[in-house]
PDB file of N, CA and C in Angstrom:
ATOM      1  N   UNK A   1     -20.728  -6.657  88.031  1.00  0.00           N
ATOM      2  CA  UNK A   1     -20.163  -5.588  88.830  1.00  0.00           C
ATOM      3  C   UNK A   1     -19.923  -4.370  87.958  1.00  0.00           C
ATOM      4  N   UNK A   2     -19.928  -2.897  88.689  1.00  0.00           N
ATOM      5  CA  UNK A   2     -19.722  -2.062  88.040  1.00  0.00           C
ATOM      6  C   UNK A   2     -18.302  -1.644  87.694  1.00  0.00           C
ATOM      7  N   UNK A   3     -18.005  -1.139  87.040  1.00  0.00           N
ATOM      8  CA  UNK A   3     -16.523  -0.843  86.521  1.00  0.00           C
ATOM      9  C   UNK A   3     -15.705   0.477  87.696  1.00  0.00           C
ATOM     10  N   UNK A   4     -16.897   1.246  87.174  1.00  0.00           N
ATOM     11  CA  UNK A   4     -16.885   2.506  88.201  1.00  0.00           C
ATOM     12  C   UNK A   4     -16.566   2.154  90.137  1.00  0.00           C
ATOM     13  N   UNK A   5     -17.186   1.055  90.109  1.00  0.00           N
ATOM     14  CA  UNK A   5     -17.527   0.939  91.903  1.00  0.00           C
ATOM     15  C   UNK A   5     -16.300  -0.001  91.883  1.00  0.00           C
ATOM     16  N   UNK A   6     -15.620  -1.049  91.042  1.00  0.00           N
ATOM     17  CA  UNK A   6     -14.112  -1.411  91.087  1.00  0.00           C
ATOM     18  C   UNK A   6     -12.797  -0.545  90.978  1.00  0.00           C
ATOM     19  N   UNK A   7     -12.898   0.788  90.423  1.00  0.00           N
ATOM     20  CA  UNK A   7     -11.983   1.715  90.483  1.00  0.00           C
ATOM     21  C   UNK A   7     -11.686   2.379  91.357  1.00  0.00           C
ATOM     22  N   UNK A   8     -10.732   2.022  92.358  1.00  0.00           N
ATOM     23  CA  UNK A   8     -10.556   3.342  93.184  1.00  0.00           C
ATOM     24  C   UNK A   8     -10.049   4.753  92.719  1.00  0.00           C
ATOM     25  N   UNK A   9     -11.165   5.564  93.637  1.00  0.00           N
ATOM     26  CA  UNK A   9     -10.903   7.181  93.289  1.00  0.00           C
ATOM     27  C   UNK A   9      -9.766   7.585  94.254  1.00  0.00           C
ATOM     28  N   UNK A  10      -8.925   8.444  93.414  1.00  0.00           N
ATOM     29  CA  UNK A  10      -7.747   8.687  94.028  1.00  0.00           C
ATOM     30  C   UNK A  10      -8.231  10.398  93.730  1.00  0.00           C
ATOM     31  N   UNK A  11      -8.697  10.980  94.910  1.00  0.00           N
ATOM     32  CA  UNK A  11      -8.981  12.450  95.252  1.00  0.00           C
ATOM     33  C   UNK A  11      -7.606  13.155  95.769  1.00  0.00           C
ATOM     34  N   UNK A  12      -7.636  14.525  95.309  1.00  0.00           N
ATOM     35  CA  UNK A  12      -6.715  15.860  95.765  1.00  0.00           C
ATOM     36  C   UNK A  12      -5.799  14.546  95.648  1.00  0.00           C
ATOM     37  N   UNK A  13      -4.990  14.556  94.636  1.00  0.00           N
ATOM     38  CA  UNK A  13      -4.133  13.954  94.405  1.00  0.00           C
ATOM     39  C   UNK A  13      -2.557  15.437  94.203  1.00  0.00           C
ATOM     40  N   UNK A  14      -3.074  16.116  94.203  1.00  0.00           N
ATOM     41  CA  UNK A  14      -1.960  17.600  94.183  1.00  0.00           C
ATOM     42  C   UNK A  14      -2.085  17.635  95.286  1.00  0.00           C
ATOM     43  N   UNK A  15      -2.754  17.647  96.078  1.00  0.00           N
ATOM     44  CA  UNK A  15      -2.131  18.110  97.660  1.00  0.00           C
ATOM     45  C   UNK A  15      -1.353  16.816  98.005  1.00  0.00           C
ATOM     46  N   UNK A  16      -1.828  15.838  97.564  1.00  0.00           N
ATOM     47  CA  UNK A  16      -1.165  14.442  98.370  1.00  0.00           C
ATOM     48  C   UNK A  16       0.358  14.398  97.703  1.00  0.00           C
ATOM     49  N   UNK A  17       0.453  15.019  96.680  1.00  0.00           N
ATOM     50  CA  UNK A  17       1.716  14.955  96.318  1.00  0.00           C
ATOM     51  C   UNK A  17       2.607  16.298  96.983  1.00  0.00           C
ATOM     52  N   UNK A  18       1.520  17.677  97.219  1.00  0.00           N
ATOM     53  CA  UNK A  18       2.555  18.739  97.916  1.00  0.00           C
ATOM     54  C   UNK A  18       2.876  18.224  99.213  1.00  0.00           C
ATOM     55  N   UNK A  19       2.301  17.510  99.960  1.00  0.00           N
ATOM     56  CA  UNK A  19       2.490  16.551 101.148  1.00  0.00           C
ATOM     57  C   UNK A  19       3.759  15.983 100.923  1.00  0.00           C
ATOM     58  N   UNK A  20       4.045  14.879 100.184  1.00  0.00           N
ATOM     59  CA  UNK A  20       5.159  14.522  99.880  1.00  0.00           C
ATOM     60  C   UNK A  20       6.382  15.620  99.799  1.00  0.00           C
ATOM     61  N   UNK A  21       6.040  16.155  98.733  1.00  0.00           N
ATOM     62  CA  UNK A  21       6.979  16.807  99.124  1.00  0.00           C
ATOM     63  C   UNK A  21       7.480  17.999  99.964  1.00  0.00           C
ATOM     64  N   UNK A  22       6.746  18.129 100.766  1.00  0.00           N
ATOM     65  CA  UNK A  22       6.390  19.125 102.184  1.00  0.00           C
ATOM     66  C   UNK A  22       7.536  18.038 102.863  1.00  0.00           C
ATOM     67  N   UNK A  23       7.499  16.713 102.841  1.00  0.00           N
ATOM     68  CA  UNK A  23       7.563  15.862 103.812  1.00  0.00           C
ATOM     69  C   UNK A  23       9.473  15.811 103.770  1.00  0.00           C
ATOM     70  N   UNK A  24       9.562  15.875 102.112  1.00  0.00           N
ATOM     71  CA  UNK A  24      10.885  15.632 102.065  1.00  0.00           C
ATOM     72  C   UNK A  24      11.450  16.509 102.162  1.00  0.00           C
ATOM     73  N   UNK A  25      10.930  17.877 102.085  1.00  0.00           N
ATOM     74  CA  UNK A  25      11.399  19.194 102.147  1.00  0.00           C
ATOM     75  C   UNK A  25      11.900  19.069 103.559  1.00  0.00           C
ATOM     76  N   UNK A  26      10.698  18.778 104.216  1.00  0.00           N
ATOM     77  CA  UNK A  26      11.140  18.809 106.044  1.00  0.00           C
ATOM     78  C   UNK A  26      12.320  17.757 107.047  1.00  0.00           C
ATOM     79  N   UNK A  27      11.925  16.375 106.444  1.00  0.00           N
ATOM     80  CA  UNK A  27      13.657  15.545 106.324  1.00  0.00           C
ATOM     81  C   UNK A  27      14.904  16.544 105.938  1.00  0.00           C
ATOM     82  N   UNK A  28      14.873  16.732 104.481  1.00  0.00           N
ATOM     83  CA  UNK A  28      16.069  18.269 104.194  1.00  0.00           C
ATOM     84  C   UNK A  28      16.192  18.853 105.457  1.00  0.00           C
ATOM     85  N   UNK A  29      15.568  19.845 105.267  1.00  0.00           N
ATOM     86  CA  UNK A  29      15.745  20.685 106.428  1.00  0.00           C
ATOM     87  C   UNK A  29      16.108  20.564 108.156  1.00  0.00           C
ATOM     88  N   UNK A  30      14.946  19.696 108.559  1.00  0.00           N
ATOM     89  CA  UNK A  30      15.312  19.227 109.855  1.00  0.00           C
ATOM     90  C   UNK A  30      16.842  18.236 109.822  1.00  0.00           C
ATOM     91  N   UNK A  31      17.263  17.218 108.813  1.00  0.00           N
ATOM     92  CA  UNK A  31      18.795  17.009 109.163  1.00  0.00           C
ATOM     93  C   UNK A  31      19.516  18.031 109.480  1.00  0.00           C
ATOM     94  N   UNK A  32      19.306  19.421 108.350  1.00  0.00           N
ATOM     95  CA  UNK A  32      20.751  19.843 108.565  1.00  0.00           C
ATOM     96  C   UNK A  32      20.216  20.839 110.089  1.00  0.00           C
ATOM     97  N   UNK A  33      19.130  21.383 110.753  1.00  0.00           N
ATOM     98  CA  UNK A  33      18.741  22.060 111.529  1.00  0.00           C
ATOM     99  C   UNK A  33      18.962  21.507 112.793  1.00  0.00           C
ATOM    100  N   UNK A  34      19.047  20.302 112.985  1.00  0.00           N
ATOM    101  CA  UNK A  34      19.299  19.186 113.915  1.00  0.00           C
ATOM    102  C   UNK A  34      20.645  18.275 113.695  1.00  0.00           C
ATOM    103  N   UNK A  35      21.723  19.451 113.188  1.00  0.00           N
ATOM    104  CA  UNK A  35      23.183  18.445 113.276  1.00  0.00           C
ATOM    105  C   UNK A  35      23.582  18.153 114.475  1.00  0.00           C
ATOM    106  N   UNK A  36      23.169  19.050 115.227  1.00  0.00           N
ATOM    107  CA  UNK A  36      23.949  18.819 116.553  1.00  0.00           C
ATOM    108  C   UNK A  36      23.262  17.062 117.448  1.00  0.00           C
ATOM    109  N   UNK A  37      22.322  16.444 116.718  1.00  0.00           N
ATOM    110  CA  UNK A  37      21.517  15.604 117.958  1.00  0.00           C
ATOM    111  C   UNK A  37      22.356  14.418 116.612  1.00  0.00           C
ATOM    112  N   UNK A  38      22.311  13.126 117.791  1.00  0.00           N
ATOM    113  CA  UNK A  38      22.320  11.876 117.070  1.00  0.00           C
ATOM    114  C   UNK A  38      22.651  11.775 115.972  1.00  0.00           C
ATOM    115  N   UNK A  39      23.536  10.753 115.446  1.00  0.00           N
ATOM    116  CA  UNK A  39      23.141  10.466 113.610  1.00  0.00           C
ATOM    117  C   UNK A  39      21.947   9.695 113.630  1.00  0.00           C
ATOM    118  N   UNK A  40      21.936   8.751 114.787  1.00  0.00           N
ATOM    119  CA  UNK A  40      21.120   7.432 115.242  1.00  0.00           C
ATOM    120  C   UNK A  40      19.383   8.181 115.062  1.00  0.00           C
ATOM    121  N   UNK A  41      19.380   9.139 115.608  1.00  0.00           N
ATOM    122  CA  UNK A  41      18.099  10.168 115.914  1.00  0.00           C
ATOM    123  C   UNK A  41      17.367  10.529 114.622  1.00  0.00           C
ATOM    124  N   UNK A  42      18.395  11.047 114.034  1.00  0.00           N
ATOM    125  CA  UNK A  42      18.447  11.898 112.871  1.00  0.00           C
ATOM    126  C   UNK A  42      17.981  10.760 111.749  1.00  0.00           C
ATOM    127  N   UNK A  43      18.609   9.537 111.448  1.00  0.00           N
ATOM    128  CA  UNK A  43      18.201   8.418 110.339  1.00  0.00           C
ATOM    129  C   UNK A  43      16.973   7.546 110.721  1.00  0.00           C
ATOM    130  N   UNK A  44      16.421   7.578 112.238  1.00  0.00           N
ATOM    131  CA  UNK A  44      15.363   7.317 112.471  1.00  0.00           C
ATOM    132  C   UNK A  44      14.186   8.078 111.402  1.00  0.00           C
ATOM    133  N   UNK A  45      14.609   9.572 112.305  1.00  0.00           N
ATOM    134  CA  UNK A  45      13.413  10.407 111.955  1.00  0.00           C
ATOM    135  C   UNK A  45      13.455  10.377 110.083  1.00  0.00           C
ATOM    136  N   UNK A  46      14.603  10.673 109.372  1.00  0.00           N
ATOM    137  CA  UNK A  46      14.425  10.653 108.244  1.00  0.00           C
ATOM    138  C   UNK A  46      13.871   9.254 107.379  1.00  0.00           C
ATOM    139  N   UNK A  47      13.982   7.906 108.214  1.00  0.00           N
ATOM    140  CA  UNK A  47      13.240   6.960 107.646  1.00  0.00           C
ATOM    141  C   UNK A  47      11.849   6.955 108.207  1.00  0.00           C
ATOM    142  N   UNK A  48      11.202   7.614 108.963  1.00  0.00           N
ATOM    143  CA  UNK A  48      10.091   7.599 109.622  1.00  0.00           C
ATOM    144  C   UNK A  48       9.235   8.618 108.073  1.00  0.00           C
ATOM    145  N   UNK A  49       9.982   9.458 108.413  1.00  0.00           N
ATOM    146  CA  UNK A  49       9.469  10.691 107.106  1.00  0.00           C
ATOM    147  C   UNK A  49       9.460   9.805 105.738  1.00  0.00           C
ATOM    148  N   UNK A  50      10.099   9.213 105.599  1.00  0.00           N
ATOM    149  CA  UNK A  50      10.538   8.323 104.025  1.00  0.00           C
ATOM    150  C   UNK A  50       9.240   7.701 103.977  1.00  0.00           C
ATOM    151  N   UNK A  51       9.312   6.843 105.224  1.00  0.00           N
ATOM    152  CA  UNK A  51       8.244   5.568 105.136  1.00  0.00           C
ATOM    153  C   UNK A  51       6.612   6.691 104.994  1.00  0.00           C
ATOM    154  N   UNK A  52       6.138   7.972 105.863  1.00  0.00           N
ATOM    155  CA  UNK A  52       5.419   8.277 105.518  1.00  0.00           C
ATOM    156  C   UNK A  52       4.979   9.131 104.409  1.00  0.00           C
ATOM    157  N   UNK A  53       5.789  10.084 103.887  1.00  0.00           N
ATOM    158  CA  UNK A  53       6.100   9.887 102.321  1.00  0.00           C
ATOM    159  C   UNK A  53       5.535   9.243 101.548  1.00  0.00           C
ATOM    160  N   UNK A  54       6.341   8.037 101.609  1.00  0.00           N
ATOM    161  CA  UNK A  54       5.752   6.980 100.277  1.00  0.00           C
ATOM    162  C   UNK A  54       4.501   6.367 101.048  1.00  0.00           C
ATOM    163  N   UNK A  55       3.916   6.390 101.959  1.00  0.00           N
ATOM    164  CA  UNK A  55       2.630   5.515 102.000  1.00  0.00           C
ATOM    165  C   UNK A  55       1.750   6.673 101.557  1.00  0.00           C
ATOM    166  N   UNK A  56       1.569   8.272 101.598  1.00  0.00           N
ATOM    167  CA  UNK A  56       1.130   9.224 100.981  1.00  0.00           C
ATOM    168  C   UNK A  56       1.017   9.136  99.663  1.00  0.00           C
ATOM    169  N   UNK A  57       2.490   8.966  99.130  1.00  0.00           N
ATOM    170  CA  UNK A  57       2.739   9.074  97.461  1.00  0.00           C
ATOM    171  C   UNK A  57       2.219   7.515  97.187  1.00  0.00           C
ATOM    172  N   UNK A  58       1.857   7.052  97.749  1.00  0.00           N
ATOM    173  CA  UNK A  58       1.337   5.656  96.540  1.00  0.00           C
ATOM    174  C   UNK A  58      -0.426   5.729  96.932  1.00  0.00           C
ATOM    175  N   UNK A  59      -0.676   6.579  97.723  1.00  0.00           N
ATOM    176  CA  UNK A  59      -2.010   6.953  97.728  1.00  0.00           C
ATOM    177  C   UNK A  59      -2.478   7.680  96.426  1.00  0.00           C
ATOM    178  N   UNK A  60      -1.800   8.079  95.621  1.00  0.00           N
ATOM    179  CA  UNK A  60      -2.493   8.864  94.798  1.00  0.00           C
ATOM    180  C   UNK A  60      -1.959   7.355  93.342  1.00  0.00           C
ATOM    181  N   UNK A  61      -3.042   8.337  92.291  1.00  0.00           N
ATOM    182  CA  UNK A  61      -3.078   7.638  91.140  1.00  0.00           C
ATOM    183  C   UNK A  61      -1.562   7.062  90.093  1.00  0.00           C
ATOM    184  N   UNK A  62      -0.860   7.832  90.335  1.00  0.00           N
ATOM    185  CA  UNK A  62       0.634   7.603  90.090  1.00  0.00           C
ATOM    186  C   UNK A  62       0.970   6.537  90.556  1.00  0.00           C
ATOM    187  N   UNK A  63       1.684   6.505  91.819  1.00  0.00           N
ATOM    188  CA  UNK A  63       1.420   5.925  93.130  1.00  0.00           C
ATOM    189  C   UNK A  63       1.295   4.995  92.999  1.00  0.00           C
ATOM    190  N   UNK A  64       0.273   4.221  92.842  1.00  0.00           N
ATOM    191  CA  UNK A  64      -0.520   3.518  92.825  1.00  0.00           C
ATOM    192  C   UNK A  64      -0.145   2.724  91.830  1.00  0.00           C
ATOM    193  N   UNK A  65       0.031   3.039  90.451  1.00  0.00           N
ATOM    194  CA  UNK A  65       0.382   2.611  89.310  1.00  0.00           C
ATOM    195  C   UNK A  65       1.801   2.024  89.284  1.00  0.00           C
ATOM    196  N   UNK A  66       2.651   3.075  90.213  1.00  0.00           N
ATOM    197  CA  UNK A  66       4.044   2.722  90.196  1.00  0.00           C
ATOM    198  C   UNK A  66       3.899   1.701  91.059  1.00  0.00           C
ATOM    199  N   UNK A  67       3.288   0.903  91.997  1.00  0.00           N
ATOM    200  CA  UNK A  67       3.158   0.349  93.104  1.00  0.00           C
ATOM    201  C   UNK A  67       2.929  -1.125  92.132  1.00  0.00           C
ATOM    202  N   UNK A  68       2.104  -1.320  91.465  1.00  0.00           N
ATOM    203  CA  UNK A  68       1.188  -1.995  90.759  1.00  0.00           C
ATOM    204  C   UNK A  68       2.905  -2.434  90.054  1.00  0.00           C
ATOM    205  N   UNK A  69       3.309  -1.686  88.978  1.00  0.00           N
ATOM    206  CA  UNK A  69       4.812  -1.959  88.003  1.00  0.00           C
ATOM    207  C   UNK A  69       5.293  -2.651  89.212  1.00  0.00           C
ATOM    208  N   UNK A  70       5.639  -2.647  90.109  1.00  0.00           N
ATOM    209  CA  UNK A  70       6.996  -3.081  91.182  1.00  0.00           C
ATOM    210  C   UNK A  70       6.285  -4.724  91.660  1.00  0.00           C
ATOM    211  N   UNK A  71       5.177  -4.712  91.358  1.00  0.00           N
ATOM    212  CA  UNK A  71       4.820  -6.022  91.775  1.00  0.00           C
ATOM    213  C   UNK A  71       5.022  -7.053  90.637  1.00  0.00           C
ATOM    214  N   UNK A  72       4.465  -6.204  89.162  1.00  0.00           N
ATOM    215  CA  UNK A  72       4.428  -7.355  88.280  1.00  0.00           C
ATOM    216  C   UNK A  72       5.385  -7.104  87.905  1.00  0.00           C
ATOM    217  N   UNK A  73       6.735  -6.989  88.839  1.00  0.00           N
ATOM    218  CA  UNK A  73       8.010  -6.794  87.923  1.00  0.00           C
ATOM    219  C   UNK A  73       8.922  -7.928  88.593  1.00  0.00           C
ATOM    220  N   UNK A  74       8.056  -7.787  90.245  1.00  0.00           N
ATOM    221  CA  UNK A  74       8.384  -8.939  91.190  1.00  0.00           C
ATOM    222  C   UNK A  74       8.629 -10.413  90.916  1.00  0.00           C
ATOM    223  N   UNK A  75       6.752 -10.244  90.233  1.00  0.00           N
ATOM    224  CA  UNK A  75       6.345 -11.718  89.695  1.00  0.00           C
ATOM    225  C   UNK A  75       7.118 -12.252  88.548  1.00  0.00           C
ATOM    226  N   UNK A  76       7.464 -11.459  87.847  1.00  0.00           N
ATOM    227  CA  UNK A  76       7.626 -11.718  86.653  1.00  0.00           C
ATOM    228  C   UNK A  76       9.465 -11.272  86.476  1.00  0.00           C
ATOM    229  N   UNK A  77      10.291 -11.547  88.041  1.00  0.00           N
ATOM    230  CA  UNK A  77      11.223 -11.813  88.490  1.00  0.00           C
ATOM    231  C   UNK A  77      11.069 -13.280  88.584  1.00  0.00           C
ATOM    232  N   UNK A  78      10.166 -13.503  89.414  1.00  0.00           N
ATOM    233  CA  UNK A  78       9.966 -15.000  90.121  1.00  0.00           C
ATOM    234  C   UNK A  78      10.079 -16.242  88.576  1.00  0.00           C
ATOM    235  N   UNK A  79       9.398 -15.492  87.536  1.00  0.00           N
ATOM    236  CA  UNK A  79       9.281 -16.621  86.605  1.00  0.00           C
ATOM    237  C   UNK A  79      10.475 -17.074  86.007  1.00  0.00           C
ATOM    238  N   UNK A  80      11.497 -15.869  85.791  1.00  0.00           N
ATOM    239  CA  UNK A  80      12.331 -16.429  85.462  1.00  0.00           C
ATOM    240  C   UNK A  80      13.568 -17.246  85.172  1.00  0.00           C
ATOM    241  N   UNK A  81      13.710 -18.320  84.442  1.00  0.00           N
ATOM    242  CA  UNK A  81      15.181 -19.506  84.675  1.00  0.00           C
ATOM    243  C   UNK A  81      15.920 -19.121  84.531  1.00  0.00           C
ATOM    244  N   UNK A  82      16.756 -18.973  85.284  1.00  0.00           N
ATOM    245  CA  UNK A  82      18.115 -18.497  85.761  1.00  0.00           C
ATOM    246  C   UNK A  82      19.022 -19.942  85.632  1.00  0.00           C
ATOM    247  N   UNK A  83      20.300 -19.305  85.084  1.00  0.00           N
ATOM    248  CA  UNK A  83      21.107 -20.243  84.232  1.00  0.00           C
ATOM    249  C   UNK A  83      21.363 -20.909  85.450  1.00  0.00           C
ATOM    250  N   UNK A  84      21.920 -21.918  85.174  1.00  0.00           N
ATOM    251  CA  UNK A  84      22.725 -23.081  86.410  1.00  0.00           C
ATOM    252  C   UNK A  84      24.459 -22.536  86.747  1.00  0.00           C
ATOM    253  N   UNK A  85      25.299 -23.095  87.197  1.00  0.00           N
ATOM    254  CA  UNK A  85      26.104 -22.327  87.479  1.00  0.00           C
ATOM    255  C   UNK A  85      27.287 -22.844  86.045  1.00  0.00           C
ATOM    256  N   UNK A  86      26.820 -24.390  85.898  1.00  0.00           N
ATOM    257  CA  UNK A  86      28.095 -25.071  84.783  1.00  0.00           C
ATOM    258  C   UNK A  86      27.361 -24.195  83.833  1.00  0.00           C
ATOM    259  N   UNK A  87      26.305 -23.819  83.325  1.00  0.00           N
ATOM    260  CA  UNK A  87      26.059 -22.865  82.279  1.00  0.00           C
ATOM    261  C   UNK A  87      26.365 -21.748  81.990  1.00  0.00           C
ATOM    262  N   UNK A  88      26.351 -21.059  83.140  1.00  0.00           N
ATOM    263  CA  UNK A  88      27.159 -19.669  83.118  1.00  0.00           C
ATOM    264  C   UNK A  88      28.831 -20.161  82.833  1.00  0.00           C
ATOM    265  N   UNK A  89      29.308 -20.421  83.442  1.00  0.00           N
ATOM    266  CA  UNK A  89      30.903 -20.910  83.005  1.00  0.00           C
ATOM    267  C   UNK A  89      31.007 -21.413  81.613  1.00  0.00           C
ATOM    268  N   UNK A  90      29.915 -22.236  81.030  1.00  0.00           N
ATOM    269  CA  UNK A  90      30.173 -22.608  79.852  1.00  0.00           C
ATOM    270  C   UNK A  90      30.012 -21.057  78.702  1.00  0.00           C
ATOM    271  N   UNK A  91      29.371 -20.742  79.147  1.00  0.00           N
ATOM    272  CA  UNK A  91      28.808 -19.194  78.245  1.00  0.00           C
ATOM    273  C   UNK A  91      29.998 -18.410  78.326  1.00  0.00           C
ATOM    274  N   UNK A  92      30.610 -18.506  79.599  1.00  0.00           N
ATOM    275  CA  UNK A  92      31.907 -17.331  79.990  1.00  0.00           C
ATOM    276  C   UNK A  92      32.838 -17.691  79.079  1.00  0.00           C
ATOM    277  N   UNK A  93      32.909 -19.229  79.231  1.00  0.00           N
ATOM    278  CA  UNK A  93      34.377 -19.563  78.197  1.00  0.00           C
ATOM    279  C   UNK A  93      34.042 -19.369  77.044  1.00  0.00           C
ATOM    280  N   UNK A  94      32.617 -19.747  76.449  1.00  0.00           N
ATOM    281  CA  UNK A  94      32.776 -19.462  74.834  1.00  0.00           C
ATOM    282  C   UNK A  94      33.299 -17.725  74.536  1.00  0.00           C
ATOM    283  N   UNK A  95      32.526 -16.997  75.336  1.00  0.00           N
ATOM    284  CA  UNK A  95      32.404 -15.436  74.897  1.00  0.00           C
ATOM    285  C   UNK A  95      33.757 -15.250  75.336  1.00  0.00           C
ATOM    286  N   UNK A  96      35.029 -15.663  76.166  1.00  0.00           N
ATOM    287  CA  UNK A  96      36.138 -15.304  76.100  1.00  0.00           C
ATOM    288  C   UNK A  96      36.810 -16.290  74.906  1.00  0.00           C
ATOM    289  N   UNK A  97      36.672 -17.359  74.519  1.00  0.00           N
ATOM    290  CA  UNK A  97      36.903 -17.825  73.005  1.00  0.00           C
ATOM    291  C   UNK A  97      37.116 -17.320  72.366  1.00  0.00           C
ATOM    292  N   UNK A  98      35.449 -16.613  71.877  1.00  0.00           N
ATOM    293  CA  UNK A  98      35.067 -16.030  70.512  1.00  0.00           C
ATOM    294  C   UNK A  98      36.270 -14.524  70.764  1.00  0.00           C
ATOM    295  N   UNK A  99      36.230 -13.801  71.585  1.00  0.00           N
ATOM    296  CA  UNK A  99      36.799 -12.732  72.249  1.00  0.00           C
ATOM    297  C   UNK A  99      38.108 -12.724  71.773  1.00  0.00           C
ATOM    298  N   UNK A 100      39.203 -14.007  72.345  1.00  0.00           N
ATOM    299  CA  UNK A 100      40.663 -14.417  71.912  1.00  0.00           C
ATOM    300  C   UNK A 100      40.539 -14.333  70.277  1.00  0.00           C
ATOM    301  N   UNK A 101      39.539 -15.514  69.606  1.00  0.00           N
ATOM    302  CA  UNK A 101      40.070 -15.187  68.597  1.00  0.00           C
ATOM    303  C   UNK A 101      39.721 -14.305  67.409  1.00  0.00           C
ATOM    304  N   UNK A 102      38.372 -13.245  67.796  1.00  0.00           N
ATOM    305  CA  UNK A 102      38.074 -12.294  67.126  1.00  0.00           C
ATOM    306  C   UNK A 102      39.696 -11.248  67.300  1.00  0.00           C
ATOM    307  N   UNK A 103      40.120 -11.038  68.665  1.00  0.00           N
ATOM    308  CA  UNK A 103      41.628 -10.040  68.698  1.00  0.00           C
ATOM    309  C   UNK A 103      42.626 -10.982  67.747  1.00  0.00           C
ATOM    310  N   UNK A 104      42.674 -12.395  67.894  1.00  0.00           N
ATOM    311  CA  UNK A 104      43.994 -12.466  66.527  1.00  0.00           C
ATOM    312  C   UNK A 104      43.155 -12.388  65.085  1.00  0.00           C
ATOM    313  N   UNK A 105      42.555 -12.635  64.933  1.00  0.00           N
ATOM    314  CA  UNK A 105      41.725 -12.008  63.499  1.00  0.00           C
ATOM    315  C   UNK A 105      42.064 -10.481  62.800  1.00  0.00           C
ATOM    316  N   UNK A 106      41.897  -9.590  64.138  1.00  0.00           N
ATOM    317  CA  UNK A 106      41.939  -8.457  64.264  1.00  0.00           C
ATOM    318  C   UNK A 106      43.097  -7.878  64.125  1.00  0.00           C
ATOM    319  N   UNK A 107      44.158  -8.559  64.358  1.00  0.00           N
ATOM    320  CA  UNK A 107      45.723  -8.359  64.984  1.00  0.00           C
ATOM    321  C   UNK A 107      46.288  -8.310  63.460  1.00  0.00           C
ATOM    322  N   UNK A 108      46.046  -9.742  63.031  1.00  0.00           N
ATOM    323  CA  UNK A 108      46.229 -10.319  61.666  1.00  0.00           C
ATOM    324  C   UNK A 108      46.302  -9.468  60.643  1.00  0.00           C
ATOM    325  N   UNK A 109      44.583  -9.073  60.410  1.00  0.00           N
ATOM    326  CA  UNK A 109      44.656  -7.947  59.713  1.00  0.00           C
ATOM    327  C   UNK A 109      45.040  -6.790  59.641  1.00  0.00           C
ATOM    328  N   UNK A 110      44.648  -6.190  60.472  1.00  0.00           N
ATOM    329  CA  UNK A 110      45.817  -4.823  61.102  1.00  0.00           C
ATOM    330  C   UNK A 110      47.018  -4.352  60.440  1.00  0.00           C
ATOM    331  N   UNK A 111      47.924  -5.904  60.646  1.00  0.00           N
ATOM    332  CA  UNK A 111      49.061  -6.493  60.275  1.00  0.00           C
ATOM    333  C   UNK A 111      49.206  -6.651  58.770  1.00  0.00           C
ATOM    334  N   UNK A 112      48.547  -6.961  58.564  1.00  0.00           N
ATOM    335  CA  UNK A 112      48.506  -7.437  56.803  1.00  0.00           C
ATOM    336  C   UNK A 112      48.353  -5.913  55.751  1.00  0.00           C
ATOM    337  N   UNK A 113      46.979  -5.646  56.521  1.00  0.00           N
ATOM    338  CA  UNK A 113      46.710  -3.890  55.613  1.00  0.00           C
ATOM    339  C   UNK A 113      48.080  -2.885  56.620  1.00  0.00           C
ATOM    340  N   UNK A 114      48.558  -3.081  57.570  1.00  0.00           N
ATOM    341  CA  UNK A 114      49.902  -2.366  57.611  1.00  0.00           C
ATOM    342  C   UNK A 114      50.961  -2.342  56.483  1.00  0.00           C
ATOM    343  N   UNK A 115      51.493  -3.940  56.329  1.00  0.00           N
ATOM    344  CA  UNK A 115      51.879  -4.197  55.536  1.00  0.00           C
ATOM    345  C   UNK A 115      52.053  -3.989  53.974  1.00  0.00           C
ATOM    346  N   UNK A 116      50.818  -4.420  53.382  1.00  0.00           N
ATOM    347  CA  UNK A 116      50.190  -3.596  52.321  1.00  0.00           C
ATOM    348  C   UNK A 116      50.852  -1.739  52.323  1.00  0.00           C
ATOM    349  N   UNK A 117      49.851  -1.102  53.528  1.00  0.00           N
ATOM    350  CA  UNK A 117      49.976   0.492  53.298  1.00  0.00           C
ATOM    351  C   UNK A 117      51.753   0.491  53.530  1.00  0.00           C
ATOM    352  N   UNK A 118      52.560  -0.108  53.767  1.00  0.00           N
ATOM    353  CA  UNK A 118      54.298   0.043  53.764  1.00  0.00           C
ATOM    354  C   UNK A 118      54.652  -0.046  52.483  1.00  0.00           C
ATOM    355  N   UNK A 119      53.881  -1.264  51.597  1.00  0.00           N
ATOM    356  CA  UNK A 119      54.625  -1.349  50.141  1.00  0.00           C
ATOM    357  C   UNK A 119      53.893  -0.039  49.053  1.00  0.00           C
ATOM    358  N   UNK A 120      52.612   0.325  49.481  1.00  0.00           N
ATOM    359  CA  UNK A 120      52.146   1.295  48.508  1.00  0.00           C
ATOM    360  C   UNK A 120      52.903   2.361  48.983  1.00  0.00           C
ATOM    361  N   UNK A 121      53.289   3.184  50.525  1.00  0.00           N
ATOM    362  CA  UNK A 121      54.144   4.191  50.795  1.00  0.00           C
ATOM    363  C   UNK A 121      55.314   4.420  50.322  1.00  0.00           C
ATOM    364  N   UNK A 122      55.878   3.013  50.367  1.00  0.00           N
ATOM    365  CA  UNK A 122      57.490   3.197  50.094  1.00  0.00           C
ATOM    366  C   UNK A 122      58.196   3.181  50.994  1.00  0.00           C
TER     367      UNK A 122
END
């Protein structure tokens, strides 16, 4: 197979994007031009505009690419092991452990070089 005839051409990819944003320009505008009708009306039409929008904007080469990231980000959601729940609790208590006794460590010393800087002050 050819490489070329597997690539889709993504043409006038600047207009497909002034489209877009023609599109969102016109959502803008028509909400606030149309306060007086529906909210119900109004979040229709602005998800109608959204949805055609983005089926525009993933027409082009961008688009497309960003479309492509969101899938293998999907998959490669799906793969991963996700702790059990006694594991997470076990992780919580160590890191509040280590947490408790890194602050008296901390306290300690504090305390000690206070101490110290009282007898060199006077």
């Amino acid at each position: 197979m050819n490489a070329k005839a597997d690539a889709k051409e993504f043409r006038l990819d600047g207009l497909k994007w002034l489209l877009v944003v023609l599109l969102v320009a016109a959502g803008v505008v028509g909400n606030s031009y149309f306060s007086d009708v529906a909210v119900l009306y109004r979040v229709l039409a602005l998800v109608a505009g959204g949805v055609a929008a983005a089926f525009v904007a993933v027409n082009t080469a961008k688009g497309m690419a960003f479309w492509t990231l969101l899938q293998e980000a999907q998959a490669e959601f799906r793969r991963v092991v996700w702790p059990t729940r006694q594991e997470v609790n076990q992780t919580t208590l160590i890191v509040v452990a280590v947490v408790v006794v890194m602050a008296i460590v901390l306290w300690m010393l504090d305390t000690f070089l206070g101490w110290i800087a009282s007898l060199i002050i006077g």
